[in-house]
N, C-alpha and C. Protein backbone atom coordinates (compact mmCIF):
# COMPACT_ATOMS: atom_id res chain seq x y z
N UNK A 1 62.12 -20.56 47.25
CA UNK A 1 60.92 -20.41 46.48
C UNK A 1 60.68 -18.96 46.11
N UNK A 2 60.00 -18.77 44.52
CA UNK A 2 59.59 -17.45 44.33
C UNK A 2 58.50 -17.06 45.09
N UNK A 3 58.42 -15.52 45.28
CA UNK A 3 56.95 -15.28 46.02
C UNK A 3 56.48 -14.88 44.59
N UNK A 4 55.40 -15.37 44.79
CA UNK A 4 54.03 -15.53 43.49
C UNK A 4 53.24 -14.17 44.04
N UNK A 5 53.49 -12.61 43.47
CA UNK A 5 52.39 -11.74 44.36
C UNK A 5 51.10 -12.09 43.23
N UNK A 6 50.22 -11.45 43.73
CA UNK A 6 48.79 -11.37 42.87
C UNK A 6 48.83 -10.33 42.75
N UNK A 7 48.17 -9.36 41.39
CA UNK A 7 48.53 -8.62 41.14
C UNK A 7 46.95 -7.62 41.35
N UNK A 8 47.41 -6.41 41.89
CA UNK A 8 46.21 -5.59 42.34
C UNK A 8 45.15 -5.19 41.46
N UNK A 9 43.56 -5.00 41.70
CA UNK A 9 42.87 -4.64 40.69
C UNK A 9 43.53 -3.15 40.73
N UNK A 10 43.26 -2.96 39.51
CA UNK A 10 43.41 -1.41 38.97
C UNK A 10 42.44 -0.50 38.44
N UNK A 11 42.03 0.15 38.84
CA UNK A 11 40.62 0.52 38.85
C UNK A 11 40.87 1.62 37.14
N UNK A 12 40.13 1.18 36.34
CA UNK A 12 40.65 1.83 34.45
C UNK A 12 39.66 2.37 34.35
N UNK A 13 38.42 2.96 35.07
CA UNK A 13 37.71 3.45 34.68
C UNK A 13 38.52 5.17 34.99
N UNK A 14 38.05 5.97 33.66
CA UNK A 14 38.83 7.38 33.88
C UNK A 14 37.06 8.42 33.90
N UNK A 15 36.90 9.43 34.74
CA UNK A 15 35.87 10.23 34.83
C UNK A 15 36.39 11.44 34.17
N UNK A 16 35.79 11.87 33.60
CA UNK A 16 36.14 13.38 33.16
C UNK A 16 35.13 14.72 33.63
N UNK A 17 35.65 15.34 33.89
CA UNK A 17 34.15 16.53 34.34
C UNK A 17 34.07 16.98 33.32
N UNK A 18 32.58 17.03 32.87
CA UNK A 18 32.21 17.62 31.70
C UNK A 18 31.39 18.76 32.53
N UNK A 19 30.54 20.02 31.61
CA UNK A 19 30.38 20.96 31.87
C UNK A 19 28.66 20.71 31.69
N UNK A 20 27.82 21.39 32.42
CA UNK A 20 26.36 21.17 32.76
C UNK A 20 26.07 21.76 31.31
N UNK A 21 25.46 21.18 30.71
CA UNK A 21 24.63 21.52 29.48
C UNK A 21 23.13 22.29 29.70
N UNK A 22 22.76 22.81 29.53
CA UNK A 22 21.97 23.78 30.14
C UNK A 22 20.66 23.65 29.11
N UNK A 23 19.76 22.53 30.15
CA UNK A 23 18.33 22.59 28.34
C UNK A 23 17.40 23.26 28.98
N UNK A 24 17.47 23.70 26.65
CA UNK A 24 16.39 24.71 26.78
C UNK A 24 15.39 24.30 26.97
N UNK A 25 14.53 25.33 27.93
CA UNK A 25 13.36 25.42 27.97
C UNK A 25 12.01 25.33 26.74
N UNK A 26 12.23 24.95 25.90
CA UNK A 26 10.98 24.95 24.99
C UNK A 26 9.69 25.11 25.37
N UNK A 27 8.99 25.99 25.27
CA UNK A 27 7.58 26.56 25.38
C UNK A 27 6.49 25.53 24.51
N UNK A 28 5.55 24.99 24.99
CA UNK A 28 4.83 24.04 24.32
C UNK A 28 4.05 24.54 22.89
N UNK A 29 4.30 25.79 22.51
CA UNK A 29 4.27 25.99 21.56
C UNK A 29 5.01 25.98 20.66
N UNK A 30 6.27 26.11 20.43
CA UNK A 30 7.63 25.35 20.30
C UNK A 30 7.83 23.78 19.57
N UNK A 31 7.76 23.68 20.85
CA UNK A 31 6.93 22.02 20.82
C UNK A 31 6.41 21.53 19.65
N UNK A 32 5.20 22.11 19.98
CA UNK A 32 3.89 21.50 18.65
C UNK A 32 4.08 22.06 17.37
N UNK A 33 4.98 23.35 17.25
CA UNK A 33 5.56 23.83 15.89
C UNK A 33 6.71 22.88 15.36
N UNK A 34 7.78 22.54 16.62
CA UNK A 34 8.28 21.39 15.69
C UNK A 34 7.69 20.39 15.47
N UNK A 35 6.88 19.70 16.32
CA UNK A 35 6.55 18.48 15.53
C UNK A 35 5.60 18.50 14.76
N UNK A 36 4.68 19.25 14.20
CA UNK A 36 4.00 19.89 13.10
C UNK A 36 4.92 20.14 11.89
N UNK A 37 6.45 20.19 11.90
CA UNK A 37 7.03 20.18 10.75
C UNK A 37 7.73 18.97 10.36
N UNK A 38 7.74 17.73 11.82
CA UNK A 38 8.62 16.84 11.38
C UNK A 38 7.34 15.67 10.81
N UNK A 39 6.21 15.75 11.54
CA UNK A 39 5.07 15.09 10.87
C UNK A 39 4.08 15.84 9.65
N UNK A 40 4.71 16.67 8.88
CA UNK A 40 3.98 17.54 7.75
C UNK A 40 3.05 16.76 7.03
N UNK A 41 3.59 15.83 6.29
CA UNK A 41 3.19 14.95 5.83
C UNK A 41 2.05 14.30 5.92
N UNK A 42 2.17 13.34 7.06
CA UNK A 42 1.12 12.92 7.77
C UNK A 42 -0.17 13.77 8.02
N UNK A 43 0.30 15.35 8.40
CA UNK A 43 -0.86 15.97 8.77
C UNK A 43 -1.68 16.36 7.42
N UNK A 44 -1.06 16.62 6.76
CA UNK A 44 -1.38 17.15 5.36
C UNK A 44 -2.29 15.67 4.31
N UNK A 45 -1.98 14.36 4.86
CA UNK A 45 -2.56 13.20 4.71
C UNK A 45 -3.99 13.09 4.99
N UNK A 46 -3.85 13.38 6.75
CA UNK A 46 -4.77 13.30 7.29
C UNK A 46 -5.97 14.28 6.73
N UNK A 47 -5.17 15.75 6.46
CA UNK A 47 -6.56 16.84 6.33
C UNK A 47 -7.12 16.56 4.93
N UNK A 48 -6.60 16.23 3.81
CA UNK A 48 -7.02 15.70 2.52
C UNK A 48 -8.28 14.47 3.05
N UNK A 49 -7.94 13.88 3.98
CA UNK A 49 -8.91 12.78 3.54
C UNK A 49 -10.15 13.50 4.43
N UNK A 50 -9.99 13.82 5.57
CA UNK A 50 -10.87 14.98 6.11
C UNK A 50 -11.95 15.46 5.05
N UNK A 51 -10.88 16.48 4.44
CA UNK A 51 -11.72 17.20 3.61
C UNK A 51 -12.49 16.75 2.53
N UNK A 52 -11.74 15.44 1.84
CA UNK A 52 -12.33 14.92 0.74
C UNK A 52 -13.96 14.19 1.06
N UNK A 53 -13.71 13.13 2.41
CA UNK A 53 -15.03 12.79 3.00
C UNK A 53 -15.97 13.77 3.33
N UNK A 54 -16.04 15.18 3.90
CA UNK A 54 -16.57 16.32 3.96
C UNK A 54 -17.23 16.51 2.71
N UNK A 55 -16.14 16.54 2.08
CA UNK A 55 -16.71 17.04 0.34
C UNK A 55 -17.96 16.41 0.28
N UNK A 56 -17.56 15.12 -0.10
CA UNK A 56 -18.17 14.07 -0.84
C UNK A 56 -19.51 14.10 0.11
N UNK A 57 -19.90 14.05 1.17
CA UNK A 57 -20.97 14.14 2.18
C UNK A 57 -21.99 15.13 2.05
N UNK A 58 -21.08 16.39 1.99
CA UNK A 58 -21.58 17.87 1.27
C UNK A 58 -22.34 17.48 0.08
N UNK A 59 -21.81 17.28 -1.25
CA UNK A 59 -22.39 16.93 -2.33
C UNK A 59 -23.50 16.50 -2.47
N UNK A 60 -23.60 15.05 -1.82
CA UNK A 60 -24.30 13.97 -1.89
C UNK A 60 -25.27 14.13 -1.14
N UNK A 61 -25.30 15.48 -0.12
CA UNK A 61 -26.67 15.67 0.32
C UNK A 61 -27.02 16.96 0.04
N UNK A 62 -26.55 17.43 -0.96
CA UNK A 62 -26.85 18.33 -0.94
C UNK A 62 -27.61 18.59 -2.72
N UNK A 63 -27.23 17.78 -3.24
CA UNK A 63 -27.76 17.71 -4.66
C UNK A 63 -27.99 16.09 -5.10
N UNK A 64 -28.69 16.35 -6.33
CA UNK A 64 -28.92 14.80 -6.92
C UNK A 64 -28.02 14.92 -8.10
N UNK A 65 -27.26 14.34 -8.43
CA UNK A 65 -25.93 14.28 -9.81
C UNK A 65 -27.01 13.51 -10.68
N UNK A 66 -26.59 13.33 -11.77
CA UNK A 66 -26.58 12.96 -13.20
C UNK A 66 -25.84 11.62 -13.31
N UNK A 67 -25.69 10.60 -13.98
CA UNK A 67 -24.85 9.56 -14.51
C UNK A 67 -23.53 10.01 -15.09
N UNK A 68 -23.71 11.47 -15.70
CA UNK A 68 -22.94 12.10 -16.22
C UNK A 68 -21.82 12.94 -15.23
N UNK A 69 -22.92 13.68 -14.28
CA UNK A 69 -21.71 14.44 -13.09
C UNK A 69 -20.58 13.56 -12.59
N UNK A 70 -21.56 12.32 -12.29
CA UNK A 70 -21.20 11.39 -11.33
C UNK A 70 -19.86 10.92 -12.33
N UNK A 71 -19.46 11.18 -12.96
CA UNK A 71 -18.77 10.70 -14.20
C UNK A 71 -17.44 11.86 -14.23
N UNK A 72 -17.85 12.61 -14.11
CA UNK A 72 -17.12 14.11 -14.11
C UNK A 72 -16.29 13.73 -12.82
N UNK A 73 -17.10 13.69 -11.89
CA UNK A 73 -16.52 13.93 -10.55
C UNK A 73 -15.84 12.74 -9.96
N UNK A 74 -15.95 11.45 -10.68
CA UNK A 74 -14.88 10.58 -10.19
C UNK A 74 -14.21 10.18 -11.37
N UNK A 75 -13.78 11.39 -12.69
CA UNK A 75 -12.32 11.17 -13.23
C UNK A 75 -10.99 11.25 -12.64
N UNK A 76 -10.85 12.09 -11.74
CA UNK A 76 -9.87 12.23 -11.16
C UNK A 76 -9.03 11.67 -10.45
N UNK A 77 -10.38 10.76 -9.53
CA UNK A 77 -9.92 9.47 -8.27
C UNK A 77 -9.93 8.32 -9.45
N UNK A 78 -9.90 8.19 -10.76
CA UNK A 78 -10.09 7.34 -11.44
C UNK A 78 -8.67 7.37 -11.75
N UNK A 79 -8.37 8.26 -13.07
CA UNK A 79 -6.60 8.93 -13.19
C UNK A 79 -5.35 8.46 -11.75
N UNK A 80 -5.87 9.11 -10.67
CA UNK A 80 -5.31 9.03 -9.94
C UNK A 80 -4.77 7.21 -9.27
N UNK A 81 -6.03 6.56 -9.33
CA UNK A 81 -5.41 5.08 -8.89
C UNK A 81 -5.08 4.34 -10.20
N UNK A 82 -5.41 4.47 -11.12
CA UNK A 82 -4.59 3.97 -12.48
C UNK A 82 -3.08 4.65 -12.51
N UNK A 83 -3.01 5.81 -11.90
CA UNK A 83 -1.12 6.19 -12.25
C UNK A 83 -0.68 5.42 -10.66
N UNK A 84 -1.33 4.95 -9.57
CA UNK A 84 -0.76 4.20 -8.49
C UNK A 84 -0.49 2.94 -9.19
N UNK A 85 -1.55 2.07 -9.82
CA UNK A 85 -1.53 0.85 -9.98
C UNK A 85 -0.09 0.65 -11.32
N UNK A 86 -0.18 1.48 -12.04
CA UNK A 86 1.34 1.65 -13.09
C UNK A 86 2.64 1.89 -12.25
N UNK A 87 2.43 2.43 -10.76
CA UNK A 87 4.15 2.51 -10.27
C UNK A 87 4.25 1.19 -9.56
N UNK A 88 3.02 0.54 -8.75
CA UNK A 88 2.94 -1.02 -8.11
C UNK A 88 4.10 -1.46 -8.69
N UNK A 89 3.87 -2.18 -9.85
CA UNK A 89 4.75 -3.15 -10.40
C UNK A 89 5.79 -3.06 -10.80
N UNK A 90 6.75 -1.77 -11.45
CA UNK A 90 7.97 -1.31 -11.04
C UNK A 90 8.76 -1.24 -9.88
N UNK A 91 7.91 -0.72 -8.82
CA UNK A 91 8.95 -0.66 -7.41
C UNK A 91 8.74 -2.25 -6.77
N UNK A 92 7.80 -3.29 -7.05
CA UNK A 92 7.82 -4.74 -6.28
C UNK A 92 8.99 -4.96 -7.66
N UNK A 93 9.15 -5.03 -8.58
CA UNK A 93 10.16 -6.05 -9.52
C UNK A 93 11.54 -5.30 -9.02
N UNK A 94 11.72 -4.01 -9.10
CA UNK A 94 12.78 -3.03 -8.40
C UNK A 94 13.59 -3.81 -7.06
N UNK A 95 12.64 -3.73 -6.29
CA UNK A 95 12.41 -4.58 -4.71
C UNK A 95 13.24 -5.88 -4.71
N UNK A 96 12.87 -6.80 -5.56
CA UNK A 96 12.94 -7.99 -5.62
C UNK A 96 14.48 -7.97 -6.25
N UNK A 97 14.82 -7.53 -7.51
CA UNK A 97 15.66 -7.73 -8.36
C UNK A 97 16.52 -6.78 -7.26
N UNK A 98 16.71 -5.77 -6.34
CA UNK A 98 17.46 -5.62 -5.49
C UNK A 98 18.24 -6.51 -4.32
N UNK A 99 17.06 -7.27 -3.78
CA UNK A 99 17.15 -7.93 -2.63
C UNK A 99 17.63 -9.23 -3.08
N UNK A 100 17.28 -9.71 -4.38
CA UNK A 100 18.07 -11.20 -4.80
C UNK A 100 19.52 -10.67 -4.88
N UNK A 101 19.88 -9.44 -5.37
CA UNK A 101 21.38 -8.87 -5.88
C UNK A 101 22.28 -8.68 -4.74
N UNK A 102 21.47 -8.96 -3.39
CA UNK A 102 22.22 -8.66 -2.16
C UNK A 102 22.48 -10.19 -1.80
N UNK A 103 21.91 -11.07 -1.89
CA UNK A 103 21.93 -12.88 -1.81
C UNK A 103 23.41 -13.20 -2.60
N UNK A 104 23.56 -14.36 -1.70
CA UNK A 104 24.80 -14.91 -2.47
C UNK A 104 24.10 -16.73 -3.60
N UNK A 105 24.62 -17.28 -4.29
CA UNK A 105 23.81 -17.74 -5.37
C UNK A 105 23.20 -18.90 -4.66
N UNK A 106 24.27 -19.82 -3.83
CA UNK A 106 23.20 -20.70 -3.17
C UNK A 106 21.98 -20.49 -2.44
N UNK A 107 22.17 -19.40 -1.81
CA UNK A 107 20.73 -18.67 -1.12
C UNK A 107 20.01 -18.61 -1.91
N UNK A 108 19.73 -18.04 -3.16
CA UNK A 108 19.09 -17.45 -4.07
C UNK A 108 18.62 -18.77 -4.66
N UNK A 109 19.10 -19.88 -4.87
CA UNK A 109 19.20 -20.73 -5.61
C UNK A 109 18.01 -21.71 -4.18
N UNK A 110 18.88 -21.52 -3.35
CA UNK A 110 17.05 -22.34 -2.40
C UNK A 110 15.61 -21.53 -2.36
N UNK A 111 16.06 -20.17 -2.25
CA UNK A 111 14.33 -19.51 -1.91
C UNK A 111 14.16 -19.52 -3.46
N UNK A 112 14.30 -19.86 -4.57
CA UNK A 112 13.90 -19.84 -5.83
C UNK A 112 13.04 -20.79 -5.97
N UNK A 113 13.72 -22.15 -5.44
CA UNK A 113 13.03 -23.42 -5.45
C UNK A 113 12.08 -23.67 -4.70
N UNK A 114 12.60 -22.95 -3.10
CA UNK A 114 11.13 -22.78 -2.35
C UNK A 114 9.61 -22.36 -3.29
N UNK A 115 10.12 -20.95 -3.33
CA UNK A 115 9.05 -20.05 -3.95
C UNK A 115 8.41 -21.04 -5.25
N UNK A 116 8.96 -21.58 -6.22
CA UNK A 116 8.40 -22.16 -7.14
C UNK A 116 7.69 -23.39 -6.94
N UNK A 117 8.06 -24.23 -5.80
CA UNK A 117 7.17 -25.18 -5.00
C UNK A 117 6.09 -24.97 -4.59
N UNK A 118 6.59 -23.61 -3.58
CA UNK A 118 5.23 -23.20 -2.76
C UNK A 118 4.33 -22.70 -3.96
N UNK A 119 4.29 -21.92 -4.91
CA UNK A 119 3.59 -21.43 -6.06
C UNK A 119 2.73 -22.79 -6.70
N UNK A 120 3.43 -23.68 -7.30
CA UNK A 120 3.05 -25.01 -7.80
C UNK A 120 2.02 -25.53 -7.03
N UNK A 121 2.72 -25.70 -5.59
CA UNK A 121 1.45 -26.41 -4.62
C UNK A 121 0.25 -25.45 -3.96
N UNK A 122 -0.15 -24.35 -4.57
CA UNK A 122 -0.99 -23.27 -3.75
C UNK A 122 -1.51 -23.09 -5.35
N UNK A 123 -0.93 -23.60 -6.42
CA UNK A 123 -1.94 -22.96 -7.71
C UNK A 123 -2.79 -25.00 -7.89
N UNK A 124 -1.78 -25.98 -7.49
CA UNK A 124 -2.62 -27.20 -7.83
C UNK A 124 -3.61 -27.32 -6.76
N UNK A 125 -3.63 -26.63 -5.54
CA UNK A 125 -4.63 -26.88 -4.60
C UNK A 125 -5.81 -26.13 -4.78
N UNK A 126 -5.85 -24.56 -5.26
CA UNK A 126 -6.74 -23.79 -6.12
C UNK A 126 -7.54 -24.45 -6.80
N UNK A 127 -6.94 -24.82 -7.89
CA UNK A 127 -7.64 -25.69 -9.19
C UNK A 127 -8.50 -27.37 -8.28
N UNK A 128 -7.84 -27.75 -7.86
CA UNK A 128 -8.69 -28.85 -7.11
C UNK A 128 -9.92 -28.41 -6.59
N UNK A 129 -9.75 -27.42 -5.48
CA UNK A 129 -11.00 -26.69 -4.89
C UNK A 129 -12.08 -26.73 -5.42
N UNK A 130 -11.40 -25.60 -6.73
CA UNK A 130 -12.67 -24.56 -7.55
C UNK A 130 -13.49 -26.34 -8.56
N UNK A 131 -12.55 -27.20 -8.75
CA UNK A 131 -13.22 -28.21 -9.54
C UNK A 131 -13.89 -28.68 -8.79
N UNK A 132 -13.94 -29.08 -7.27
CA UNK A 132 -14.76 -30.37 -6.09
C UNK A 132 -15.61 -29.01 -6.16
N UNK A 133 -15.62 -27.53 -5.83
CA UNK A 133 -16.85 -26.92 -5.66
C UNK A 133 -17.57 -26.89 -6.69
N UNK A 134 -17.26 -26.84 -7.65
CA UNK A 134 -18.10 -26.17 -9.24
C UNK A 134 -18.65 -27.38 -9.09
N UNK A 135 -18.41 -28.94 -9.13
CA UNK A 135 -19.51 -30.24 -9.22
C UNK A 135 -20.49 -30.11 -8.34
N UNK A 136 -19.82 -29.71 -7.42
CA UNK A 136 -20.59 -30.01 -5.69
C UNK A 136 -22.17 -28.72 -6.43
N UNK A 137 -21.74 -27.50 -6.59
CA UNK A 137 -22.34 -26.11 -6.55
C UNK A 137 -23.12 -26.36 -7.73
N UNK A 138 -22.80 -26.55 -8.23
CA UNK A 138 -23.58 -26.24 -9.96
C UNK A 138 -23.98 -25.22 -10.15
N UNK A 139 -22.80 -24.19 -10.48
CA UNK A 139 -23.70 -22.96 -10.45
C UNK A 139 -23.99 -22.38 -11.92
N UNK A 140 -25.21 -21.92 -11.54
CA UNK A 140 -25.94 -22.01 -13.19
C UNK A 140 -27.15 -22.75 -13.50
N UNK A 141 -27.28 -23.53 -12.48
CA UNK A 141 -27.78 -25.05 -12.90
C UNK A 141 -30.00 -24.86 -12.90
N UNK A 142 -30.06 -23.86 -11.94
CA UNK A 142 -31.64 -23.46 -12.04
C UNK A 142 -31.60 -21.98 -12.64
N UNK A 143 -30.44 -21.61 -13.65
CA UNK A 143 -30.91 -20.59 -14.52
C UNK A 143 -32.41 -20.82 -15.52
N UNK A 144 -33.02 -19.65 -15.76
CA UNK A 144 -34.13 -19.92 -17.02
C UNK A 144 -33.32 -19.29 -18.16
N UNK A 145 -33.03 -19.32 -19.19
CA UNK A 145 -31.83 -19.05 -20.08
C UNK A 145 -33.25 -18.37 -21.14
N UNK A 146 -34.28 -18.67 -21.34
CA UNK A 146 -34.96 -17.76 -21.99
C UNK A 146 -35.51 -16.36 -21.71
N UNK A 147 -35.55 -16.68 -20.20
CA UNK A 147 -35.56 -15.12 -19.76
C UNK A 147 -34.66 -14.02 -19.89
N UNK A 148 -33.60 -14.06 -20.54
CA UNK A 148 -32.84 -13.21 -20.49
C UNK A 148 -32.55 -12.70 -21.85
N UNK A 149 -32.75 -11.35 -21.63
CA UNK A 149 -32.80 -10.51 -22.84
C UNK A 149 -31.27 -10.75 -23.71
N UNK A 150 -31.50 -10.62 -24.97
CA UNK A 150 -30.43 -10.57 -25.84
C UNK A 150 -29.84 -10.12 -26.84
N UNK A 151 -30.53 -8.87 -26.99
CA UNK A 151 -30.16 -7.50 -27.19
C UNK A 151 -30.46 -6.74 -26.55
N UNK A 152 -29.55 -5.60 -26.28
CA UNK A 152 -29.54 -4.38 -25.64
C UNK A 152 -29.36 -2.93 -26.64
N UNK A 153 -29.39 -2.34 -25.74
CA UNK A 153 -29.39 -0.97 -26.10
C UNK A 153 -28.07 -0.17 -26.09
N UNK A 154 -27.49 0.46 -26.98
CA UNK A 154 -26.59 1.25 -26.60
C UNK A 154 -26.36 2.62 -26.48
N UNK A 155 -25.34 2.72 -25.52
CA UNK A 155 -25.41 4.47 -24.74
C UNK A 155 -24.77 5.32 -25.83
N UNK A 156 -25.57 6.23 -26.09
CA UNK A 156 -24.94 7.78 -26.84
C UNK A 156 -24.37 8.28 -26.43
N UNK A 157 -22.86 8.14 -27.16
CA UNK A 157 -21.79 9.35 -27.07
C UNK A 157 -21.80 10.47 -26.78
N UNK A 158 -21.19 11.01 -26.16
CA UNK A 158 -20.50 12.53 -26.25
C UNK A 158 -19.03 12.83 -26.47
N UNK A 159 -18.91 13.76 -27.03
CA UNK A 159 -17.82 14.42 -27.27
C UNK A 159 -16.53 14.24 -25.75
N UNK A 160 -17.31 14.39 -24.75
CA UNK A 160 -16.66 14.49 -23.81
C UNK A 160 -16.13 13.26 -23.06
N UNK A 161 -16.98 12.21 -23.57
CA UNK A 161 -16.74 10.71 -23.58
C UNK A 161 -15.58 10.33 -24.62
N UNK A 162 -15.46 10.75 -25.54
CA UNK A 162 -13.98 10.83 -25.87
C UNK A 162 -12.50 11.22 -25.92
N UNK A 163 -12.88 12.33 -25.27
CA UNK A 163 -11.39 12.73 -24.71
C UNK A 163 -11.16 12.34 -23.45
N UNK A 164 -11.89 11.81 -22.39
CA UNK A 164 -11.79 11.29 -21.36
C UNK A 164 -11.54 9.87 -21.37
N UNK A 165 -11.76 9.63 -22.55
CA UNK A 165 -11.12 7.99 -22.65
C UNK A 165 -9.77 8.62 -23.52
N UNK A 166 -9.23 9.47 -24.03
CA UNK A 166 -7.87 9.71 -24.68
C UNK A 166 -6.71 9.88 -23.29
N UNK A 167 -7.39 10.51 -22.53
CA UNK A 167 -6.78 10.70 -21.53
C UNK A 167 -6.48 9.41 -20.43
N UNK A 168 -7.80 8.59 -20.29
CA UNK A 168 -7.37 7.09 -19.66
C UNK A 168 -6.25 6.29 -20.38
């Protein structure tokens, strides 16, 4: 008969001496200087809105505005979320037309049908609602329809009312 040996573990783990890395000491001022540059952003976020609520608090107790100031002083935050609301819908269609381009067609081809289901059944359940409430509600229904004026008055221009709409 052969002798059958078993064969010894072999121990494969290999150690190497590596050399003590020596950390620096960073001073907590250090510290808070780097992460003051890796969160810039954020901080610079934060102090804008700071300051802007400050502002606006300042102002508002501190003077009475005009229809007109009041007009002046929120063109800016006006400009400003009209050029947000114009990039919205570029970067979601961007988004989308990316993330379908990464799908292979049968995938694409079920969440299509999903999505257009789920859409169908969340716009026919809407419309049901608003119809069982509007019977149920009647709203409108103890208006006095003669009380209400039916001509008005209209506001006088300025010059400055027009270039501020050239600019919207």
């Amino acid at each position: 008969m052969e002798d059958n040996k078993i064969p010894q573990k072999v121990d494969t783990h290999i150690v190497l001496p590596m050399e003590k890395v020596e950390e620096e000491d960073e001073s907590c001022r250090e510290k808070c200087h780097k992460n003051m540059k890796e969160n810039l952003i954020l901080l610079l976020l934060f102090g804008s809105v700071v300051f802007g609520c400050g502002f606006g608090f300042i102002i508002r107790a501190s003077t009475t505005m005009t229809k007109r100031e009041i007009m002046y002083l929120q063109f800016p935050g006006e400009i400003l979320m009209r050029m947000l609301k114009m990039l919205i819908l570029p970067l979601v269609i961007s988004s989308l037309i990316a993330g379908i381009a990464g799908l292979d067609a049968k995938a694409c081809g079920k969440i299509g049908l999903r999505t257009m289901l789920y859409f169908g059944a969340t716009t026919f359940m809407a419309v049901v609602l608003g119809i069982i409430m509007a019977v149920s509600i009647q709203p409108g229904r103890g208006a006095k329809r003669t009380d209400l004026a039916r001509y008005g008055s209209t506001k006088k221009l300025h010059a400055s009312d027009t270039f501020l709409d050239l600019i919207r």
